[in-house]
C-alpha atoms as a PDB file:
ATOM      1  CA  UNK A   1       0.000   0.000   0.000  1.00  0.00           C
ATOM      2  CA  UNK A   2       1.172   3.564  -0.825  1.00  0.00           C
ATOM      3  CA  UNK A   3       1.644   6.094   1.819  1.00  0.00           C
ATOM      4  CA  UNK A   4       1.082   9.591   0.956  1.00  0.00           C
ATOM      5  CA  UNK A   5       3.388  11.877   1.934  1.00  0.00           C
ATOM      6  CA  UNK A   6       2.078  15.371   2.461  1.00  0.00           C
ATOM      7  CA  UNK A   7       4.216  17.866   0.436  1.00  0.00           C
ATOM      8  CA  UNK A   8       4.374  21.674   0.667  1.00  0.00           C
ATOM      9  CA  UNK A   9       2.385  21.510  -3.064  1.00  0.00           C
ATOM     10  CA  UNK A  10       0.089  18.767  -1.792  1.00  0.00           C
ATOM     11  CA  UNK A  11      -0.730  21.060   1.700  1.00  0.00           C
ATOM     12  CA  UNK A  12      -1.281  24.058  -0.696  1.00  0.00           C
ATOM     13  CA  UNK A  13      -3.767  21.784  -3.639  1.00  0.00           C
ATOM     14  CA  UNK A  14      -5.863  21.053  -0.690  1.00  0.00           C
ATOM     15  CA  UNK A  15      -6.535  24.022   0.655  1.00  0.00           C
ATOM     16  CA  UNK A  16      -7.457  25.389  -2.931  1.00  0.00           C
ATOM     17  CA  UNK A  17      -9.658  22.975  -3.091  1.00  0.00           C
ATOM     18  CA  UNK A  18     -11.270  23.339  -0.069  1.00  0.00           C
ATOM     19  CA  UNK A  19     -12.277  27.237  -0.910  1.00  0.00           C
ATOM     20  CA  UNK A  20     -13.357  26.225  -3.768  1.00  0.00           C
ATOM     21  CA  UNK A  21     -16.243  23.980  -2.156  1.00  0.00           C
ATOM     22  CA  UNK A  22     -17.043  26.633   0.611  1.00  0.00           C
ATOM     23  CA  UNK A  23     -20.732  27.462   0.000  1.00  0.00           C
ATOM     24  CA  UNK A  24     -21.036  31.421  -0.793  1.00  0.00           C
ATOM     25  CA  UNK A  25     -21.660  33.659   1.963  1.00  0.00           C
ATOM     26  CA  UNK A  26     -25.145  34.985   2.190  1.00  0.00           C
ATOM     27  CA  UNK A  27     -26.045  38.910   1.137  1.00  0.00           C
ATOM     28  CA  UNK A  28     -26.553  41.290   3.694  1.00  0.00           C
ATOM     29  CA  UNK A  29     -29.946  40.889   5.087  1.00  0.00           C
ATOM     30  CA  UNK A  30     -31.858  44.284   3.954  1.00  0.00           C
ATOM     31  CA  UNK A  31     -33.539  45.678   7.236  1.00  0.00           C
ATOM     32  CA  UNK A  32     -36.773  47.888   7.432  1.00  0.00           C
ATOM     33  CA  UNK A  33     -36.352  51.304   7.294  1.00  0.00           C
ATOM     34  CA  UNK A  34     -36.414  52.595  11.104  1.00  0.00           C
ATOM     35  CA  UNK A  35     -39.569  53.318  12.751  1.00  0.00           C
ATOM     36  CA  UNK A  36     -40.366  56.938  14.367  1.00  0.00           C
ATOM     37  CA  UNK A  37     -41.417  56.380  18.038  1.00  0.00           C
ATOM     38  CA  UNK A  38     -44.123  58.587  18.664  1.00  0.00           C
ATOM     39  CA  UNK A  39     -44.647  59.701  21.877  1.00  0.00           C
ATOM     40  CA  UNK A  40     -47.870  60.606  23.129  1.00  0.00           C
ATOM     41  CA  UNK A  41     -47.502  63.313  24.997  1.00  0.00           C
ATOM     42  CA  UNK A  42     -47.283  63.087  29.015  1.00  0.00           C
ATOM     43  CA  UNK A  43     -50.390  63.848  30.861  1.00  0.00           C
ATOM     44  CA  UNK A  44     -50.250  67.543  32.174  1.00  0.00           C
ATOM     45  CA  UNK A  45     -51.528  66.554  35.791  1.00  0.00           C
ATOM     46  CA  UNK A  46     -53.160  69.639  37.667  1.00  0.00           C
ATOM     47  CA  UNK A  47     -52.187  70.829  40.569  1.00  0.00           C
ATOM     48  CA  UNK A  48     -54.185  73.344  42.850  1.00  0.00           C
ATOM     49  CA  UNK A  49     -52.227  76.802  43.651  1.00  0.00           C
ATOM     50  CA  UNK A  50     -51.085  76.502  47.253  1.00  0.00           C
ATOM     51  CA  UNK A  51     -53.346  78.911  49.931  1.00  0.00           C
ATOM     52  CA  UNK A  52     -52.290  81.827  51.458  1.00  0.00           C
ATOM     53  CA  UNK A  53     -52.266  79.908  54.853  1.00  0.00           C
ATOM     54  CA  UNK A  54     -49.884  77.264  53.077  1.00  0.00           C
ATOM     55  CA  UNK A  55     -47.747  79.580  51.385  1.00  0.00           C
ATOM     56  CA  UNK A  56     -47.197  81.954  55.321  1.00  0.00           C
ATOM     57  CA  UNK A  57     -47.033  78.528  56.954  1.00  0.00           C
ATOM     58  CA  UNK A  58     -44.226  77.358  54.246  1.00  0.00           C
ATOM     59  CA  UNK A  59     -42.520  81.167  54.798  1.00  0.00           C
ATOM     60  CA  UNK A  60     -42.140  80.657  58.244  1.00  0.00           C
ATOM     61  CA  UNK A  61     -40.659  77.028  57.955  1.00  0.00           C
ATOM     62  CA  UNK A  62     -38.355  78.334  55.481  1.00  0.00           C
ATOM     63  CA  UNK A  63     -36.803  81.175  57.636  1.00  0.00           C
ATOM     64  CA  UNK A  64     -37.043  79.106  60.506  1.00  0.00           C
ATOM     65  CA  UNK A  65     -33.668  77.328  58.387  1.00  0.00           C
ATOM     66  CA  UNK A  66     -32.027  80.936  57.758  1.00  0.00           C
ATOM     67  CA  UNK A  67     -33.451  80.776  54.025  1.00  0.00           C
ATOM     68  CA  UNK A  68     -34.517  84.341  53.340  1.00  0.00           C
ATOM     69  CA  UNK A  69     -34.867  84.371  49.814  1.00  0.00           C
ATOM     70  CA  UNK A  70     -37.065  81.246  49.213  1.00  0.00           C
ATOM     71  CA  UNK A  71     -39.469  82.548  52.235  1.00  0.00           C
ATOM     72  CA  UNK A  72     -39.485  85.757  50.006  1.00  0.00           C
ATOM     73  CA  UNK A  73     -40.544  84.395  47.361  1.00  0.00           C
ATOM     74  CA  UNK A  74     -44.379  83.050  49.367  1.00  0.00           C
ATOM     75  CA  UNK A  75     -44.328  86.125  50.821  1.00  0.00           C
ATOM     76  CA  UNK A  76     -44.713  88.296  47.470  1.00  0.00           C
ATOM     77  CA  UNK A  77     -46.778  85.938  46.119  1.00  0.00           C
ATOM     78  CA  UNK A  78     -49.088  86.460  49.201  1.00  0.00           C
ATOM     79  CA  UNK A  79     -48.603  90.372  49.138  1.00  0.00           C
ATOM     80  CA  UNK A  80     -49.703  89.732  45.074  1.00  0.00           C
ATOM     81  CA  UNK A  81     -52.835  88.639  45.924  1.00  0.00           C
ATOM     82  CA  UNK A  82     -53.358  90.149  49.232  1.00  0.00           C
ATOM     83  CA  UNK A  83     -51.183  93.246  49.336  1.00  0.00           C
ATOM     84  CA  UNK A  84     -52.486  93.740  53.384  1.00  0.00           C
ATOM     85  CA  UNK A  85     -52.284  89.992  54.289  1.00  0.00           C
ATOM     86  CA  UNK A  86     -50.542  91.240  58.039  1.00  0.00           C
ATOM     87  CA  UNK A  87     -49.081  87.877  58.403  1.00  0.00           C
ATOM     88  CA  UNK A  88     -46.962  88.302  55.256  1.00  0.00           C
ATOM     89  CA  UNK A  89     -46.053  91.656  56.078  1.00  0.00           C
ATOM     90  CA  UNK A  90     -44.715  91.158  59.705  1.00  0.00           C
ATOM     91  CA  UNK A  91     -42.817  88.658  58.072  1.00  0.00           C
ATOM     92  CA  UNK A  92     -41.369  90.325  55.097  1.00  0.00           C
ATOM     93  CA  UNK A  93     -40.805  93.452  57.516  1.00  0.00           C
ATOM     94  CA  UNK A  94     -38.468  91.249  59.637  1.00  0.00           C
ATOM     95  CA  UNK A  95     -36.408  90.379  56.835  1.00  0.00           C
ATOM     96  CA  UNK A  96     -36.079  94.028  55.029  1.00  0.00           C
ATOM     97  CA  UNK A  97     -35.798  96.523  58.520  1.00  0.00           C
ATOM     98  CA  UNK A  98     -33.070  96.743  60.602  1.00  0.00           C
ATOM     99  CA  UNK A  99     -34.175  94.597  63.735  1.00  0.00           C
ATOM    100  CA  UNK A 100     -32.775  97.356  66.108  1.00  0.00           C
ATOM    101  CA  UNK A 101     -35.733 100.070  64.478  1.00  0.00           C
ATOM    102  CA  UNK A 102     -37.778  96.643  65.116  1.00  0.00           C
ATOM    103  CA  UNK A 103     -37.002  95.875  68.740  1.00  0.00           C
ATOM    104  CA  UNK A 104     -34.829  98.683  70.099  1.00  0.00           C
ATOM    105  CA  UNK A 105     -30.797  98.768  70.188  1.00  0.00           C
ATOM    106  CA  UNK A 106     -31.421  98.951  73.981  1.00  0.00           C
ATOM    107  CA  UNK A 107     -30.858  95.350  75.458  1.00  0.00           C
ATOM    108  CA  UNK A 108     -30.330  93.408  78.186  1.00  0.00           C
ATOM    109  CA  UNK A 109     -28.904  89.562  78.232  1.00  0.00           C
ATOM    110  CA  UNK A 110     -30.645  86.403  78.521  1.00  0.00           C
ATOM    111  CA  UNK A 111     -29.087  82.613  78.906  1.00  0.00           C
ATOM    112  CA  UNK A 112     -30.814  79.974  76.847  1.00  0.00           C
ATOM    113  CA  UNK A 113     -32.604  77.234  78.691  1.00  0.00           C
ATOM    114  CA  UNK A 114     -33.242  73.842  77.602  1.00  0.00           C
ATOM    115  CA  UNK A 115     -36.230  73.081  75.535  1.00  0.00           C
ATOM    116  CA  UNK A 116     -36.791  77.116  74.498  1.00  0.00           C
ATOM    117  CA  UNK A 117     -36.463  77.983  71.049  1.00  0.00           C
ATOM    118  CA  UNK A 118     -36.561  81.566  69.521  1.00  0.00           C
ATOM    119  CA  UNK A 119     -40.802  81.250  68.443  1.00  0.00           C
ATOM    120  CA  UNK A 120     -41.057  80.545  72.533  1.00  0.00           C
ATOM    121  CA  UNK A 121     -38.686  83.297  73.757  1.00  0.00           C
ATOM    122  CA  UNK A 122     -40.254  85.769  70.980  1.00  0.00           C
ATOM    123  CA  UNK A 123     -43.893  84.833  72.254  1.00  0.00           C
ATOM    124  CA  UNK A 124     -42.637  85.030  75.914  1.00  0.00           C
ATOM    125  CA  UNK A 125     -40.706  88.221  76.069  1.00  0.00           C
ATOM    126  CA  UNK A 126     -42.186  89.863  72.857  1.00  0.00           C
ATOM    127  CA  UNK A 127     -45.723  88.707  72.974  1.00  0.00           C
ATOM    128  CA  UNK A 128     -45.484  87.402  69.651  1.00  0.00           C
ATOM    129  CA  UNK A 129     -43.998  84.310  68.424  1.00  0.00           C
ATOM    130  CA  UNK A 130     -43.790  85.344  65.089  1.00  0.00           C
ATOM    131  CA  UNK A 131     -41.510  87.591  65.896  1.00  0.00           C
ATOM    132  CA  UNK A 132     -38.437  84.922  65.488  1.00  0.00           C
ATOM    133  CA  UNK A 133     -36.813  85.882  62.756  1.00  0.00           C
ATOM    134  CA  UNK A 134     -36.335  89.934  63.695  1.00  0.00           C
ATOM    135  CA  UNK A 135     -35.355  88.328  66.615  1.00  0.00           C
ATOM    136  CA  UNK A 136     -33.161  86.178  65.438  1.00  0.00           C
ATOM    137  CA  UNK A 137     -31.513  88.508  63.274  1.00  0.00           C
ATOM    138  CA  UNK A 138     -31.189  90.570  66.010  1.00  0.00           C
ATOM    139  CA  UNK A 139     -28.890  88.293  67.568  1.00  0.00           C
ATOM    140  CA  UNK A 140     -27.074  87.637  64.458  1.00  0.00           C
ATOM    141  CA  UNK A 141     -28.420  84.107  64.483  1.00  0.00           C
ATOM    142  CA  UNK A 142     -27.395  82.466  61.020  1.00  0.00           C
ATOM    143  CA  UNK A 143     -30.699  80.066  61.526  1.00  0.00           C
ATOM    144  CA  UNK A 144     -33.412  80.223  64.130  1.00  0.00           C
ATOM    145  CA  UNK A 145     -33.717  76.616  64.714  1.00  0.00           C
ATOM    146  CA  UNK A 146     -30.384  76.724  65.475  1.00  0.00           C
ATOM    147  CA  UNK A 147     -30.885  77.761  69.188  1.00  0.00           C
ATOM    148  CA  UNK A 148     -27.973  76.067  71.752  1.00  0.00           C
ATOM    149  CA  UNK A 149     -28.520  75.494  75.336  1.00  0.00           C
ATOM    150  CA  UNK A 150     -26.457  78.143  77.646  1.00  0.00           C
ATOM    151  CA  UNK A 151     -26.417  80.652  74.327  1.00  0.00           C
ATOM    152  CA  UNK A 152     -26.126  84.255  75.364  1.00  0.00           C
ATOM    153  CA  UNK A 153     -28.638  86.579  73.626  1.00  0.00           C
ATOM    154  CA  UNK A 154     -29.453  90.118  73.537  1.00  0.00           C
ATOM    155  CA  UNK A 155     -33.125  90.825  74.872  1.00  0.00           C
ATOM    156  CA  UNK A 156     -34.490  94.008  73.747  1.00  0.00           C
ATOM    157  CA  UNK A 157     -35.470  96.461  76.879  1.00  0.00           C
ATOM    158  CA  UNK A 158     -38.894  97.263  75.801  1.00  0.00           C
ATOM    159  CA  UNK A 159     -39.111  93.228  76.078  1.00  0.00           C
ATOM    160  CA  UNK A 160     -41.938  92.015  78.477  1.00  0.00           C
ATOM    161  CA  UNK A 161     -42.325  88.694  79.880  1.00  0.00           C
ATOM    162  CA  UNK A 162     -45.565  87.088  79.110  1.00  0.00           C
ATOM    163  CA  UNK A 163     -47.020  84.923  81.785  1.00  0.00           C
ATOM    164  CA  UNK A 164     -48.363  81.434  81.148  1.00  0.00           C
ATOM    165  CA  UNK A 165     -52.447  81.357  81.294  1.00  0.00           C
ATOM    166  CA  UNK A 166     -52.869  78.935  83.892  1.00  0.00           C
ATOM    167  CA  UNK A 167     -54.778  75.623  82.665  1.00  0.00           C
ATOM    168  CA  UNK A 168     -56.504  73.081  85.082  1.00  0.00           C
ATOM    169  CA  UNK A 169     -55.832  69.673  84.740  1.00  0.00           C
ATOM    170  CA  UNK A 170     -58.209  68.130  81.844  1.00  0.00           C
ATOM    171  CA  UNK A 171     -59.602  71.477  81.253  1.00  0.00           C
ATOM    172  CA  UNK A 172     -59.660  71.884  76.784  1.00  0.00           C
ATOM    173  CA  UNK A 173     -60.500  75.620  75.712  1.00  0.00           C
ATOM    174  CA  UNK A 174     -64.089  75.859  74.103  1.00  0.00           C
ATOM    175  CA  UNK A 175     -63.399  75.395  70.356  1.00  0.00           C
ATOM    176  CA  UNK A 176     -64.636  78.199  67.934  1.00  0.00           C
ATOM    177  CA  UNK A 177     -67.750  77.597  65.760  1.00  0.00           C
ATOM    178  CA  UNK A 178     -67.274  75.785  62.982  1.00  0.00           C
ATOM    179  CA  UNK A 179     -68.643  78.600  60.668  1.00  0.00           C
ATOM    180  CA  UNK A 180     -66.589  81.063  62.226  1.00  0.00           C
ATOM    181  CA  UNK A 181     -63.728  82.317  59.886  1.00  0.00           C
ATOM    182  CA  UNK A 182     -60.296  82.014  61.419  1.00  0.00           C
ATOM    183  CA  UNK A 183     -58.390  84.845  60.121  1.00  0.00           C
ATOM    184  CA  UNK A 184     -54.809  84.399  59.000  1.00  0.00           C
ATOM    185  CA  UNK A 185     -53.037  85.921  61.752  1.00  0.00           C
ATOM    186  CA  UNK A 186     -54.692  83.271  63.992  1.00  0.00           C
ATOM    187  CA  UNK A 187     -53.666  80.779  61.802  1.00  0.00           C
ATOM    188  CA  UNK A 188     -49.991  81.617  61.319  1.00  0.00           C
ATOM    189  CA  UNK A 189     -49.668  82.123  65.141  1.00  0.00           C
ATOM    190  CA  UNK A 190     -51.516  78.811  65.693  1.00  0.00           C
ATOM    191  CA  UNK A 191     -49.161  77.191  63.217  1.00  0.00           C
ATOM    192  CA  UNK A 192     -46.387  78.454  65.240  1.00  0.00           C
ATOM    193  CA  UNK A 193     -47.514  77.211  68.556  1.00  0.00           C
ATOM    194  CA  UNK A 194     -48.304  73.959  67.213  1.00  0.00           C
ATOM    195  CA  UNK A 195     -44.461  73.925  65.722  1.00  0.00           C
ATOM    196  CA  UNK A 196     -43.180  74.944  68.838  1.00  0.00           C
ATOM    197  CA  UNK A 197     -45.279  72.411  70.922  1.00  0.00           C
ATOM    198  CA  UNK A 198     -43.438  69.375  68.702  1.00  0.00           C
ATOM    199  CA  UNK A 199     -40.019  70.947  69.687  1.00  0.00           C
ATOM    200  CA  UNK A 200     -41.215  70.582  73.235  1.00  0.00           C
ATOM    201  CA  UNK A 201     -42.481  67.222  72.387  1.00  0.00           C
ATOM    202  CA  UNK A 202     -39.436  65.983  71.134  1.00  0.00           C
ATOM    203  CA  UNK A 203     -37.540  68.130  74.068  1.00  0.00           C
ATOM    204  CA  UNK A 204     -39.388  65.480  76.174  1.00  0.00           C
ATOM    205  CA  UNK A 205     -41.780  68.211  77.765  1.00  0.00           C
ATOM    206  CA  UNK A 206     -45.255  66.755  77.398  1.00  0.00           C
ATOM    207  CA  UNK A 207     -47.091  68.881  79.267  1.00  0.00           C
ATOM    208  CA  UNK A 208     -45.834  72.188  77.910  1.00  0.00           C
ATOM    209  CA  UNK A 209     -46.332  71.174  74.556  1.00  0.00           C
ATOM    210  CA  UNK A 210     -50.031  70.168  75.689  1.00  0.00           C
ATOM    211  CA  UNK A 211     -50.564  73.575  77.184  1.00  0.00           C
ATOM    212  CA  UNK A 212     -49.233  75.029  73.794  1.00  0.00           C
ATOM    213  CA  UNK A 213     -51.577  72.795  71.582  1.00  0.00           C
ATOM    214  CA  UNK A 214     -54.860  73.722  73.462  1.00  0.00           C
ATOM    215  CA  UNK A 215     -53.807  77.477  73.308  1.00  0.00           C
ATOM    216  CA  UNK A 216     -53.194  76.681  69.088  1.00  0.00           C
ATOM    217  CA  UNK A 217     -56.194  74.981  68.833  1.00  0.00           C
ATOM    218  CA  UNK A 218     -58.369  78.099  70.870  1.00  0.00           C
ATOM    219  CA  UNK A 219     -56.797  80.055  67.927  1.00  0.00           C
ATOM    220  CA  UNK A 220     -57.764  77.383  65.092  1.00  0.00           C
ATOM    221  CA  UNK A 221     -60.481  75.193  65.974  1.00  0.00           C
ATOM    222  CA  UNK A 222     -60.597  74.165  62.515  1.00  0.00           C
ATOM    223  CA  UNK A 223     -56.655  72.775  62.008  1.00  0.00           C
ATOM    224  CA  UNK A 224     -57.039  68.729  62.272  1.00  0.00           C
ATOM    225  CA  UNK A 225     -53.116  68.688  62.123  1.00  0.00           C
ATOM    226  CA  UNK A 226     -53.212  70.498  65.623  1.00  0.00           C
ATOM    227  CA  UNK A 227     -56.428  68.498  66.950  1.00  0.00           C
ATOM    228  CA  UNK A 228     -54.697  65.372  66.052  1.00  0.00           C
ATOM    229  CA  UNK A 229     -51.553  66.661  67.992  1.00  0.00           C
ATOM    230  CA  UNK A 230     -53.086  67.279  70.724  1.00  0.00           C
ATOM    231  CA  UNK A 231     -55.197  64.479  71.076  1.00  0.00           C
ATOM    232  CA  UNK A 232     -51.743  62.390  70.676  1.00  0.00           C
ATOM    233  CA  UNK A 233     -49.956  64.171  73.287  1.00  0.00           C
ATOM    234  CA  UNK A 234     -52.587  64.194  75.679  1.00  0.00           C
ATOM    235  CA  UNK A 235     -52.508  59.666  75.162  1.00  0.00           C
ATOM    236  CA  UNK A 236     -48.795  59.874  75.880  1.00  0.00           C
ATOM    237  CA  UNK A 237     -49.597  62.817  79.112  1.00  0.00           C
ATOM    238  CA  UNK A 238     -52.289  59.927  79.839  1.00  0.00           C
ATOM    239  CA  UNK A 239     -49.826  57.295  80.132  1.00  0.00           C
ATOM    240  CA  UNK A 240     -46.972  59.050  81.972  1.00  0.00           C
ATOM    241  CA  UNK A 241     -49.544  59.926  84.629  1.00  0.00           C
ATOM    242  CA  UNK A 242     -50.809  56.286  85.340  1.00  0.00           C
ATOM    243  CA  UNK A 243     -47.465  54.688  85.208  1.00  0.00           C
ATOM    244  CA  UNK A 244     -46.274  56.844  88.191  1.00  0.00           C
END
């Protein structure tokens, strides 16, 4: 038998022959020409214009964190539609007038306690709590909420110390009539009692921040946020008392 021996020639025969068989390669495949998405356009969802009460509520929030311009902008957009609103002005006032023509250069000093923040100490030696940010300002405080324990601050001398109205034990102030209109300055200093109630809350101080709900909801019978507040504080009140 004859053994074949594989050559350089023989190697390079094959391999003609071998292309010669391969079965041609397919065209390219011709592809549609491509589609346009359409997009049907989004839904434009409505949203209702935020109220005067939101807008002061959202000012005050919003200086509470040192943010002057954003808590302008409700402000004007109150004053737009309301140019008298006395909420918004106070408030805008307080950010555009020298606090000393506000509250007097005269002072006197004051050490921060625990559980006070500048809404209380405005409502307890001003009589008004929404007096914070003039204030604050006046005290070159970068950010009301940012009140420290053992803080020095300048109290003006025309300042007056407010006493607490005395409340007896279970005793809830007559709500308004439902039909009665609460009027915005009610509301905004309502708002801010109820704020400064969950500071106390969280402080720990159960009772004061029940004594500070009852007097927001005297001023705004018709807020469920502060109903519901109270009604929670005066559970956990509940409880402390019959665990003693």
């Amino acid at each position: 038998m004859m053994k074949l021996i594989a050559t350089p020639a023989l190697a390079a025969m094959l391999m003609t022959t071998a292309c010669m068989h391969t079965p041609e390669e397919t065209g390219p495949v011709e592809t549609g020409q491509p589609v346009e998405e359409t997009l049907e356009p989004a839904e434009v969802q409505e949203t209702t214009p935020p109220t005067t009460r939101e807008r002061a509520q959202r000012a005050i929030q919003l200086l509470g964190e040192g943010k002057e311009m954003p808590a302008m902008v409700e402000l004007e957009a109150i004053l737009a539609e309301k140019p008298q609103d006395k909420i918004a002005l106070k408030l805008r006032d307080q950010i555009l007038k020298d606090p000393g023509e506000l509250l007097g250069e005269s002072h006197k000093t004051y050490t921060v306690k625990e559980g006070e923040t500048t809404s209380s100490l405005a409502r307890r030696f001003l009589g008004d709590p929404l007096l914070f940010y003039a204030f604050s300002r006046y005290n070159n405080l970068e950010a009301p909420n940012r009140l420290m324990v053992g803080q020095v601050l300048k109290l003006p001398d025309r300042s007056v110390e407010q006493p607490e109205a005395p409340v007896e034990a279970g005793e809830v102030p007559k709500p308004r009539v439902e039909t009665e209109i609460v009027s915005s300055e009610d509301a905004a200093t309502a708002n801010a009692l109820r704020l400064e109630a969950l500071e106390e809350l969280n402080a720990g101080e159960a009772e004061t921040a029940m004594t500070l709900l009852r007097r927001a909801l005297a001023l705004n019978s018709n807020n469920p946020n502060i109903a519901a507040d109270l009604a929670k504080v005066e559970r956990i009140q509940a409880a402390l008392t019959k665990s003693r």
